[in-house]
Protein backbone atom coordinates (compact mmCIF):
# COMPACT_ATOMS: atom_id res chain seq x y z
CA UNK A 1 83.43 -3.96 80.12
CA UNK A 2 80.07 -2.58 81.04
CA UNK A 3 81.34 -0.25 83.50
CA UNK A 4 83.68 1.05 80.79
CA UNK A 5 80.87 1.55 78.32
CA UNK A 6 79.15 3.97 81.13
CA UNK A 7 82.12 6.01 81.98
CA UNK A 8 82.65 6.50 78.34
CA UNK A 9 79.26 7.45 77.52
CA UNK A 10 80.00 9.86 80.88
CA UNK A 11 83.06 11.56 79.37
CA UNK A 12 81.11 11.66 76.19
CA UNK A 13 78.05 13.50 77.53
CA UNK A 14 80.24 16.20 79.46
CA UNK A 15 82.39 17.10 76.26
CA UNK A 16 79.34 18.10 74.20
CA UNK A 17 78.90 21.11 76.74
CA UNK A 18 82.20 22.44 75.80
CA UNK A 19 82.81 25.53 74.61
CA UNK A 20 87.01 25.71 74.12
CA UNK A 21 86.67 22.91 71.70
CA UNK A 22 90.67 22.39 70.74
CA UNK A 23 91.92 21.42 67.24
CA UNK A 24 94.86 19.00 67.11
CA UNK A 25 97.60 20.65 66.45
CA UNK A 26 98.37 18.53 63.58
CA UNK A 27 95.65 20.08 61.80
CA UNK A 28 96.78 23.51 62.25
CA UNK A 29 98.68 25.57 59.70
CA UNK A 30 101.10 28.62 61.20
CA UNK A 31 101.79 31.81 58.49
CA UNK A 32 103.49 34.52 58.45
CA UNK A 33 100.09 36.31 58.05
CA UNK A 34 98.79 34.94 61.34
CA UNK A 35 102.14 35.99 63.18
CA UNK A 36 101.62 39.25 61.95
CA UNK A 37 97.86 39.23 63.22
CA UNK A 38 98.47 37.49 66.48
CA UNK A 39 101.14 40.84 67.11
CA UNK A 40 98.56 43.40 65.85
CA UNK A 41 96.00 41.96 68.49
CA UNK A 42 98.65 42.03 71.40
CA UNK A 43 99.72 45.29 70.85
CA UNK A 44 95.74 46.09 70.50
CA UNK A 45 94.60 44.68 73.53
CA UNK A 46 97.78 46.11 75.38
CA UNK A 47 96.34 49.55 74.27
CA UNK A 48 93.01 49.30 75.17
CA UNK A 49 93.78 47.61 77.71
CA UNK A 50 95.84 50.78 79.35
CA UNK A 51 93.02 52.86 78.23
CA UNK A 52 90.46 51.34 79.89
CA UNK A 53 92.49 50.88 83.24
CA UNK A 54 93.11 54.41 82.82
CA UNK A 55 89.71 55.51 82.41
CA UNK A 56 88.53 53.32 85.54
CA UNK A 57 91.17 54.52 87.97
CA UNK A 58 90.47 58.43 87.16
CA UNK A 59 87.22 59.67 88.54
CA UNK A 60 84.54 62.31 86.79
CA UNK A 61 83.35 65.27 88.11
CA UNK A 62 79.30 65.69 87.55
CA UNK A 63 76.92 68.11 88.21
CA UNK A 64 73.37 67.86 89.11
CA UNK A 65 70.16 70.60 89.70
CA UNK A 66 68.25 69.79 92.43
CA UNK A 67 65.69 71.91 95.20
CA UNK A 68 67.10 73.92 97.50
CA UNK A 69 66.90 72.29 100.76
CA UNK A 70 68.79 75.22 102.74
CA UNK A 71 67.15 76.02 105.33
CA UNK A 72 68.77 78.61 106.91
CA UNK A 73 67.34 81.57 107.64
CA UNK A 74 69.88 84.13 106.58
CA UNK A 75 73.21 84.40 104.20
CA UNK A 76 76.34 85.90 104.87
CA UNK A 77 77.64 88.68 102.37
CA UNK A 78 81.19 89.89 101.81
CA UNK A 79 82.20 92.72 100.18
CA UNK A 80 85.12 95.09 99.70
CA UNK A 81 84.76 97.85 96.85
CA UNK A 82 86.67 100.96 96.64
CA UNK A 83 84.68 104.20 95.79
CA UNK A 84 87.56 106.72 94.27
CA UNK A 85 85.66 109.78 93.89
CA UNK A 86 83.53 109.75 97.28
CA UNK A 87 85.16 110.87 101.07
CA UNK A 88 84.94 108.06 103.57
CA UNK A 89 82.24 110.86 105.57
CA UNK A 90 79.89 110.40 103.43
CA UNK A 91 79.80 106.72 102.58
CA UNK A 92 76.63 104.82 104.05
CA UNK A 93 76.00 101.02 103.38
CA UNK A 94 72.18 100.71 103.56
CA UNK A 95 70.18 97.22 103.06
CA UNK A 96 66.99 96.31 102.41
CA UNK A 97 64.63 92.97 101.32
CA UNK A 98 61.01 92.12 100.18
CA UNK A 99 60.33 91.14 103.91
CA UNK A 100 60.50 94.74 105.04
CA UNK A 101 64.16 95.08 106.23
CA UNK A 102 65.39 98.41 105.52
CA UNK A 103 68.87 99.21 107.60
CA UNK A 104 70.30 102.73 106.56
CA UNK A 105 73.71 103.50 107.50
CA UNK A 106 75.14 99.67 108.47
CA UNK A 107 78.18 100.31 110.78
CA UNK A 108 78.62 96.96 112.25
CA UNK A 109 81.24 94.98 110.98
CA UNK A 110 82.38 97.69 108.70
CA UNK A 111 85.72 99.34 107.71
CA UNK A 112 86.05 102.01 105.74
CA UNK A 113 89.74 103.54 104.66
CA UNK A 114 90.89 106.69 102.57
CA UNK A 115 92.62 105.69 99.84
CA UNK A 116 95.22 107.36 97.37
CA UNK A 117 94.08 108.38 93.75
CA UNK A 118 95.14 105.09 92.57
CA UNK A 119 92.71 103.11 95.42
CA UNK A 120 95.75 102.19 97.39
CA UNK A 121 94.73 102.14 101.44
CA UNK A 122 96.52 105.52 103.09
CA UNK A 123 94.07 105.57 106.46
CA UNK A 124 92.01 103.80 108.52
CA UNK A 125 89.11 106.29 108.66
CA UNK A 126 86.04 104.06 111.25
CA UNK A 127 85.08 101.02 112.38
CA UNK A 128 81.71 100.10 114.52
CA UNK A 129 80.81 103.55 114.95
CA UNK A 130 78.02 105.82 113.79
CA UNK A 131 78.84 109.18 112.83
CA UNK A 132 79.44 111.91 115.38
CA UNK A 133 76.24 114.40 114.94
CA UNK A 134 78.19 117.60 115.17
CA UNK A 135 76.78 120.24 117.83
CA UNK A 136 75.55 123.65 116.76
CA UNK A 137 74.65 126.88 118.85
CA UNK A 138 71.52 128.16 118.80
CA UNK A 139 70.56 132.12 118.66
CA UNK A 140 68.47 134.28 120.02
CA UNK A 141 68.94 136.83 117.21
CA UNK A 142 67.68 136.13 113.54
CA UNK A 143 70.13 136.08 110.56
CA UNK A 144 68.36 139.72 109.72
CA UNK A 145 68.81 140.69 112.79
CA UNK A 146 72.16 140.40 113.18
CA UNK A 147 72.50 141.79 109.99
CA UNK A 148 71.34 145.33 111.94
CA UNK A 149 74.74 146.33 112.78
CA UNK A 150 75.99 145.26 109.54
CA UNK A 151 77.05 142.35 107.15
CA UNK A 152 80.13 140.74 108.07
CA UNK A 153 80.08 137.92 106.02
CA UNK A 154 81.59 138.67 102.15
CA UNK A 155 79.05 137.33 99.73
CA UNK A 156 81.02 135.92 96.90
CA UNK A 157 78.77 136.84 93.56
CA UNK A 158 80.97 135.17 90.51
CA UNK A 159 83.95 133.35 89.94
CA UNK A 160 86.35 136.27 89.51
CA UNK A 161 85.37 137.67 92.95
CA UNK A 162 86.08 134.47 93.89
CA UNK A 163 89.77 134.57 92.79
CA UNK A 164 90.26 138.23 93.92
CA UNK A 165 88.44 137.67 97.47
CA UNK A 166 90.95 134.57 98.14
CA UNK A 167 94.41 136.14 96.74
CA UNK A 168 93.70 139.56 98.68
CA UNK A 169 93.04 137.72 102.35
CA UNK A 170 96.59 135.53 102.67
CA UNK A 171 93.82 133.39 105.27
CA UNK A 172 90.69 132.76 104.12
CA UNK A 173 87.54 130.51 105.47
CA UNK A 174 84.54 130.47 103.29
CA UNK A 175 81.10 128.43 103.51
CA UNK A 176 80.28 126.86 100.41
CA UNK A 177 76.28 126.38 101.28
CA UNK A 178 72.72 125.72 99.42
CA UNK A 179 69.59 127.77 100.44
CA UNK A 180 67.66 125.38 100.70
CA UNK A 181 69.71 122.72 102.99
CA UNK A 182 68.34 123.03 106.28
CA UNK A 183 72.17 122.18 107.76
CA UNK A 184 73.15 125.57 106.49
CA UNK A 185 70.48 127.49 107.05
CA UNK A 186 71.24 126.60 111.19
CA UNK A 187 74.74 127.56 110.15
CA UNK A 188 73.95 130.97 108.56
CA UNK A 189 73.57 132.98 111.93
CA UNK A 190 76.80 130.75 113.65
CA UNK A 191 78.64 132.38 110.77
CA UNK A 192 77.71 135.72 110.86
CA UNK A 193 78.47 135.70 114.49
CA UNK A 194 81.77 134.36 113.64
CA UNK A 195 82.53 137.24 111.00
CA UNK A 196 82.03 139.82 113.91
CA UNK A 197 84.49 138.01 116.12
CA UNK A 198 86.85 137.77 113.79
CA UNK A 199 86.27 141.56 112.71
CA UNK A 200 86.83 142.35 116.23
CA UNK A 201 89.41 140.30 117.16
CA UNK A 202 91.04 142.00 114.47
CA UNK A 203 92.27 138.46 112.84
CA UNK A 204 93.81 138.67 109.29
CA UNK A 205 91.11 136.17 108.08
CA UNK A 206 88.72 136.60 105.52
CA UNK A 207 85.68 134.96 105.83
CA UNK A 208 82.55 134.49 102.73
CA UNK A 209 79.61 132.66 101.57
CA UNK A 210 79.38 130.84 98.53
CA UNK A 211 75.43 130.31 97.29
CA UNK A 212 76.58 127.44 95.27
CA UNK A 213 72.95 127.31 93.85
CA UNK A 214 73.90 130.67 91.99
CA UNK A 215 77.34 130.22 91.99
CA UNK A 216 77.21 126.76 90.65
CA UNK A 217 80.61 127.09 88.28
CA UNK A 218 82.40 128.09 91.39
CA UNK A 219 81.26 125.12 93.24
CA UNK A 220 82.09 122.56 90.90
CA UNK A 221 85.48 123.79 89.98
CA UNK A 222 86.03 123.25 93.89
CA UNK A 223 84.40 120.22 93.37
CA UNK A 224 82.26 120.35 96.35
CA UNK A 225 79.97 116.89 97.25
CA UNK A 226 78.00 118.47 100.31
CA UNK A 227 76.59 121.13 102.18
CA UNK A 228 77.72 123.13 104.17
CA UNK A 229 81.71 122.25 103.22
CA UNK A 230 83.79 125.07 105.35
CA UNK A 231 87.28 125.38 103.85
CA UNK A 232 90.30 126.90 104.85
CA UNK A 233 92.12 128.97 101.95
CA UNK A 234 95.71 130.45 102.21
CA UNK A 235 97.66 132.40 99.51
CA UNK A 236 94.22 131.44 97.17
CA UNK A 237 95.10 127.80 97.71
CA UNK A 238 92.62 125.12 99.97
CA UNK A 239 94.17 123.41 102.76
CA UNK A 240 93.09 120.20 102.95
CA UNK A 241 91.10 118.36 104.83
CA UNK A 242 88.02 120.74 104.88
CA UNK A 243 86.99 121.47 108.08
CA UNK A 244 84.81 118.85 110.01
CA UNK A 245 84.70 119.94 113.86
CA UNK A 246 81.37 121.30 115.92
CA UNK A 247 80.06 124.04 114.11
CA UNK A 248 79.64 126.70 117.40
CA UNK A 249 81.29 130.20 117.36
CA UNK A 250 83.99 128.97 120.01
CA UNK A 251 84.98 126.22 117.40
CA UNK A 252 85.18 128.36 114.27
CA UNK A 253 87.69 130.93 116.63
CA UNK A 254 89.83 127.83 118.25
CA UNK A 255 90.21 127.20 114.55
CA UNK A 256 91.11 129.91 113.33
CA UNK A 257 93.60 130.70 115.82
CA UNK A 258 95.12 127.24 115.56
CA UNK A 259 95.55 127.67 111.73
CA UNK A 260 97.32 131.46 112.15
CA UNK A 261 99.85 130.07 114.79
CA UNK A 262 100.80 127.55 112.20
CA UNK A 263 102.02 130.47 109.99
CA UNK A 264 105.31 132.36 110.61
CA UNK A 265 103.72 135.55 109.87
CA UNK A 266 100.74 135.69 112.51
CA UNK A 267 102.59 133.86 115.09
CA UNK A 268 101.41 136.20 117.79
CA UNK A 269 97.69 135.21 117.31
CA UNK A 270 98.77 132.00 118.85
CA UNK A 271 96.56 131.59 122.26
CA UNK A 272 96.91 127.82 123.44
CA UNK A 273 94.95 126.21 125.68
CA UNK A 274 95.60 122.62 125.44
CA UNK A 275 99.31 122.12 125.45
CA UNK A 276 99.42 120.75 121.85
CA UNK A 277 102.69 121.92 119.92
CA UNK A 278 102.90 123.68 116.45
CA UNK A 279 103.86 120.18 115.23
CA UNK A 280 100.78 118.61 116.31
CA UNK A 281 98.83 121.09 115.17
CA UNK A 282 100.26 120.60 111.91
CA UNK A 283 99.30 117.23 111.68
CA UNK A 284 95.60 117.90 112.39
CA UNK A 285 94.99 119.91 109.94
CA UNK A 286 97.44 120.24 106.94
CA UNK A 287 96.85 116.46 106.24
CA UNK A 288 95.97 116.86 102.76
CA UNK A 289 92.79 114.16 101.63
CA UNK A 290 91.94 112.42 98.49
CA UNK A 291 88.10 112.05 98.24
CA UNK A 292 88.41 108.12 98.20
CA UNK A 293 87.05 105.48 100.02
CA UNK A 294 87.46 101.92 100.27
CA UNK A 295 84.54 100.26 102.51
CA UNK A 296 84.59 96.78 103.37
CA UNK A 297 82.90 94.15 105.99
CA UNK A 298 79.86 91.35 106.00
CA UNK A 299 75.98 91.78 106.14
CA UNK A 300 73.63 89.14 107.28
CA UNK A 301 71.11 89.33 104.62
CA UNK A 302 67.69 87.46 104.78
CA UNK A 303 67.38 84.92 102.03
CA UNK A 304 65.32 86.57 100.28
CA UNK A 305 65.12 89.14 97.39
CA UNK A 306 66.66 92.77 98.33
CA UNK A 307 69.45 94.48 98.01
CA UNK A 308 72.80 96.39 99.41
CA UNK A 309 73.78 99.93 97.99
CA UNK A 310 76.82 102.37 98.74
CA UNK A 311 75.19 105.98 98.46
CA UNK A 312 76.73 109.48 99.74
CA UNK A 313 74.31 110.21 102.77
CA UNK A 314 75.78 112.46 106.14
CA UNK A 315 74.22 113.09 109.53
CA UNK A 316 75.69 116.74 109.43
CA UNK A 317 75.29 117.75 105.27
CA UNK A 318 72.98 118.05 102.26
CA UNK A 319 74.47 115.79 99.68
CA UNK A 320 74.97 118.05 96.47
CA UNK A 321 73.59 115.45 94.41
CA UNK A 322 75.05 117.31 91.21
CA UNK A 323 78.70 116.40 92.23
CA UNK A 324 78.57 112.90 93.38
CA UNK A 325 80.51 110.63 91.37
CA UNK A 326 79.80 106.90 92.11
CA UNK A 327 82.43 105.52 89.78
CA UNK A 328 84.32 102.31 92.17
CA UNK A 329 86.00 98.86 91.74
CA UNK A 330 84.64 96.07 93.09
CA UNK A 331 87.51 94.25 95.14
CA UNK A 332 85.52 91.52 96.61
CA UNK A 333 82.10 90.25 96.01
CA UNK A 334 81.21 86.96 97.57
CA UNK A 335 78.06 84.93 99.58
CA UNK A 336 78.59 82.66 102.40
CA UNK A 337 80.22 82.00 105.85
CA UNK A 338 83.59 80.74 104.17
CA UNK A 339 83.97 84.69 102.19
CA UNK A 340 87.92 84.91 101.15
CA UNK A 341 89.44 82.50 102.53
CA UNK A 342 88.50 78.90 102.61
CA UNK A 343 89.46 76.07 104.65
CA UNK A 344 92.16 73.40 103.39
CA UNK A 345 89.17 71.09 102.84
CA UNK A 346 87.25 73.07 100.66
CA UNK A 347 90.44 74.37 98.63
CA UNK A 348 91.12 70.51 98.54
CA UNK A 349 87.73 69.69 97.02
CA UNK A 350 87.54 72.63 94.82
CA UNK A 351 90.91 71.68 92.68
CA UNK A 352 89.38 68.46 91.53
CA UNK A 353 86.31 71.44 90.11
CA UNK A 354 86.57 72.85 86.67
CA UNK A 355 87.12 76.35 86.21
CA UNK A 356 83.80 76.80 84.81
CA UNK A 357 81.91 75.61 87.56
CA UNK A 358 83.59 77.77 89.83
CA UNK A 359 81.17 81.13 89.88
CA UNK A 360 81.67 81.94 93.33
CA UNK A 361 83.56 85.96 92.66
CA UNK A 362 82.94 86.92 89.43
CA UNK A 363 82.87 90.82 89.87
CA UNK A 364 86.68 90.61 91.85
CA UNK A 365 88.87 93.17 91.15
CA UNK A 366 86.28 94.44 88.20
CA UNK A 367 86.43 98.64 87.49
CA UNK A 368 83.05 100.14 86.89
CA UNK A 369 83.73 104.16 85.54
CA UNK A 370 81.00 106.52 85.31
CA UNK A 371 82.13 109.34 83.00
CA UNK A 372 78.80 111.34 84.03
CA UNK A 373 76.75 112.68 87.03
CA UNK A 374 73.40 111.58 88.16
CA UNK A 375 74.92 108.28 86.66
CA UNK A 376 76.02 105.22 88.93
CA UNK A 377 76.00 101.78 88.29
CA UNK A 378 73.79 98.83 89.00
CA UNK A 379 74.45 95.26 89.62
CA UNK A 380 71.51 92.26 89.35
CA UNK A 381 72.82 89.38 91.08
CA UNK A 382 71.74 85.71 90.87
CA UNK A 383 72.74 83.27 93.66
CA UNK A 384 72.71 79.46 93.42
CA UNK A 385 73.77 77.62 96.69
CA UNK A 386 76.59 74.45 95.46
CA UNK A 387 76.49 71.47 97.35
CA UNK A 388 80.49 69.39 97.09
CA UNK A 389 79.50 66.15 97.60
CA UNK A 390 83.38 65.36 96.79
CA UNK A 391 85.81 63.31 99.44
CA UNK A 392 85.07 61.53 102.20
CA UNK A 393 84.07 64.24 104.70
CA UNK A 394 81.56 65.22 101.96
CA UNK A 395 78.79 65.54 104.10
CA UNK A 396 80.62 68.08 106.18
CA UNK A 397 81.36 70.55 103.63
CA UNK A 398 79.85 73.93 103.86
CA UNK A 399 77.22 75.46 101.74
CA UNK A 400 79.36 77.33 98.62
CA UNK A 401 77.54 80.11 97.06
CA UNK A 402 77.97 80.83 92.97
CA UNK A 403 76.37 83.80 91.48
CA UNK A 404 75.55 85.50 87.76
CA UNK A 405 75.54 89.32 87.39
CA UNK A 406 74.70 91.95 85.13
CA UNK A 407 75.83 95.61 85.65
CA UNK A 408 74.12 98.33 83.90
CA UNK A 409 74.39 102.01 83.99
CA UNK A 410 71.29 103.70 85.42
CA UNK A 411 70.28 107.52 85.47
CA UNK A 412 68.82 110.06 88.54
CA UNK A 413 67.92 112.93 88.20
CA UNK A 414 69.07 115.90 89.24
CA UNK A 415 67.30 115.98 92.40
CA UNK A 416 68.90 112.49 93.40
CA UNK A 417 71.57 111.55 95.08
CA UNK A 418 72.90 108.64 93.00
CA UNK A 419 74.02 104.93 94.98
CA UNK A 420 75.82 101.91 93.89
CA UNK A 421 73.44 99.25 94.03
CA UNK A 422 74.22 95.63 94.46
CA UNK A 423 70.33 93.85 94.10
CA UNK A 424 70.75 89.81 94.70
CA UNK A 425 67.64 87.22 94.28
CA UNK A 426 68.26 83.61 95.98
CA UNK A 427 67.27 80.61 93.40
CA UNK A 428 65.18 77.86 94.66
CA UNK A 429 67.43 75.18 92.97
CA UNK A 430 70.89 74.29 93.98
CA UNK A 431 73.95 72.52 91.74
CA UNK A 432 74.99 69.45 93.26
CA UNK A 433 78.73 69.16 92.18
CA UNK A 434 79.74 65.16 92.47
CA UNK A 435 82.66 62.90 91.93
CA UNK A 436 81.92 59.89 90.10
CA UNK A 437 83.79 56.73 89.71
CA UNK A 438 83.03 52.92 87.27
CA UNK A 439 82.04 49.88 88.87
CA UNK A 440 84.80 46.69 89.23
CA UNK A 441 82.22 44.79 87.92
CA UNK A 442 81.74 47.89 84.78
CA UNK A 443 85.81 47.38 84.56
CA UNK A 444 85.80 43.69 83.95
CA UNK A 445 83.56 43.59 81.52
CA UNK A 446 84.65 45.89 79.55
CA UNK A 447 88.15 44.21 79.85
CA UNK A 448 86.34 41.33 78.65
CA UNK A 449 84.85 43.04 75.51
CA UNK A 450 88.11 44.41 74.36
CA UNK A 451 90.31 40.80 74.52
CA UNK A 452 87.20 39.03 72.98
CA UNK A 453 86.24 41.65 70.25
CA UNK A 454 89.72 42.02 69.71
CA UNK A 455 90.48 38.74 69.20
CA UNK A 456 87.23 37.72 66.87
CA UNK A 457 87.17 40.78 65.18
CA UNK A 458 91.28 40.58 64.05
CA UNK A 459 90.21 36.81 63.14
CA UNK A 460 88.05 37.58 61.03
CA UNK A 461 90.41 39.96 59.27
CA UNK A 462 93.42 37.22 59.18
CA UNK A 463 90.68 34.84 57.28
CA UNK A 464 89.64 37.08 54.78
CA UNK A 465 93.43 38.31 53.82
CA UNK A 466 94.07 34.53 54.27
CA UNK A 467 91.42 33.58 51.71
CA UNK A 468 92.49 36.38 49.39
CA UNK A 469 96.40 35.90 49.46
CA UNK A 470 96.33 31.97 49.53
CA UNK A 471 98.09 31.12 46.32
CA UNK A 472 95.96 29.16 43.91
CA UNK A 473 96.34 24.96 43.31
CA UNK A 474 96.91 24.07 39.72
């Protein structure tokens, strides 16, 4: 009886911890009001429910600033643009930086190509090479010396003459020069030396000077970008490409002669020497040129401030700075060792990256005209190195590079030869790009709130309608 007692008081003591206290069901009413309820909350908690399991099992991309921890000591750059109104001869990539670097002329890992008027690649025009520097002959005899025995060159004084001088010789090779470009001015005896041989060669070739200083109409209706330019004229029309060999005597005849054996009519002038046929001559040089360039490669740039520009510069001419037209189309623009074409991991990781945070080529494929000369275009570049701390090799991904730019128009003068300038500036903070994930433990409670809030809060509702729509004792 005792021992009873104590297990009862036991069994007593343990109940009045619990929590799920039950209420016989005899005491319990059922309604259609409750049914109704009870199938609202199901179909409440089934929705959530998805939602939430939804939300857990799909990951979030975040991004963070943070230093720059980078320590490397240089940056690739990649770049293709297309320059449609400057030759491939005169296209020079030059770099420099606030730590003194100052490269003119960058051949190594460079392409350039002539392109078609509508920037299409014709020919491959140099790779890894530095310009030839061409070889001239030197004179005993001054230019006024020469000039003694008589003036041999024809001294074209407006545009008319011009017209007349090239319509009366069928074969014409004229000098289109500036006095004050020291290339010409070595040229100017060379030439007159060549008039006498032709004069007394008795070759049906006409050859003049153009002072396009003077003459300035003349020379930019022929649209000439540098000095001296020696072009070949028959029947009044040029014959492209202009010429571009040594400028000697022997060099300006082997020319000549070469250009009359192409032509039925002086066929007799032929005289050669090196076994090449009419054919191959032909080829050489009746390939007709469209002053485009596309020039394309990598730089290994110090991480610091500086800049890359595309300017019209030539070991063998004066740039006439009044005719250079900088106007180009920026292909490809990019900053790091991955450039183009990324790795399957990288493409992999950037996918799960919104659009937006994807700044790595914004000036692809953009056109920038210039309608004006002594005008060219300027671009101010920002770069912020991106860290993809996204999948598991995550630690092995390489450095990304985004970058803002602004592009302005800027003004020379005359006297100035005008480039396109691409100036970049490293920040000292990077963007940390992550992928993100809940907690189990986040998960399961939040199951938790949704049954439980669910459940009270649709309770409370089902006592209230309860209370309101219980029909009244008399």
């Amino acid at each position: 009886m005792h021992g009873n007692l104590n297990g009862g008081r036991r069994r007593g003591a343990a109940s009045s911890v619990d929590f799920y206290r039950r209420v016989p069901k005899d005491l319990t009413e059922a309604t259609t009001l409750g049914a109704f309820m009870s199938l609202c909350a199901m179909l409440l908690m089934a929705l959530l429910f998805s939602a939430e399991t939804f939300a857990f099992a799909r990951s979030k991309i975040s991004t963070e600033i943070a230093l720059d921890d980078n320590t490397d000591p240089q940056i690739q750059l990649n770049f293709n643009v297309t320059l449609f109104d400057l030759h491939c001869d005169y296209v020079s990539v030059d770099v420099w930086d606030v730590l003194g670097t100052n490269k003119q002329n960058v051949t190594k890992n460079i392409e350039k190509w002539q392109v078609d008027a509508e920037g299409n690649r014709r020919s491959f025009s140099g790779r890894n090479r530095e310009t030839r520097e061409l070889r001239y002959e030197e004179h005993e005899e001054t230019l006024e010396e020469l000039h003694e025995n008589g003036v041999h060159v024809t001294e074209i004084s407006s545009q008319a003459h011009f017209d007349e001088f090239v319509k009366e010789h069928e074969m014409s090779f004229i000098n289109f020069f500036a006095p004050w470009c020291m290339w010409c001015q070595r040229l100017h005896p060379t030439w007159e030396k060549f008039a006498e041989e032709v004069d007394a060669e008795g070759m049906p070739v006409g050859v003049a000077n153009v002072d396009c200083v003077s003459q300035i109409d003349i020379c930019r209706k022929e649209s000439i970008q540098a000095f001296p330019t020696l072009r070949w004229y028959e029947e009044g029309q040029f014959q492209q490409p202009p010429y571009k060999s040594d400028r000697t005597v022997s060099a300006f005849v082997s020319f000549a002669q070469r250009k009359l054996e192409l032509n039925a009519k002086f066929k007799d002038w032929s005289k050669k020497s090196d076994g090449k046929t009419k054919e191959e001559y032909r080829q050489l040089y009746n390939v007709a040129e469209n002053p485009g360039c596309q020039v394309s490669g990598t730089l290994m740039v110090n991480r610091v401030p500086g800049n890359f520009h595309i300017e019209a510069k030539s070991k063998n001419h004066n740039l006439n700075a009044a005719m250079t037209n900088l106007t180009h189309r920026v292909n490809h623009l990019s900053f790091g060792e991955m450039g183009k074409i990324q790795s399957r991991q990288v493409k992999r990781a950037l996918k799960q990256v919104p659009e937006s945070l994807q700044q790595f080529t914004p000036l692809d494929n953009k056109m920038y005209h210039t309608s004006k000369f002594h005008q060219a275009y300027h671009h101010y570049i920002k770069v912020v190195s991106t860290h993809l701390n996204i999948g598991s090799g995550a630690s092995y991904m390489p450095t990304l590079y985004q970058f803002l730019e602004q592009s302005q128009v800027v003004s020379y003068s005359e006297v100035n030869v005008p480039e396109a300038r691409f100036s970049y500036d490293l920040s000292p903070m990077s963007v940390v790009v992550s992928k993100t994930g809940r907690k189990w433990y986040d998960y399961l409670t939040s199951l938790s709130a949704i049954i439980g809030g669910t459940f009270t809060t649709l309770g409370l509702i089902d006592a209230v309608l309860y209370k309101v729509f219980k029909p009244k004792k008399l």
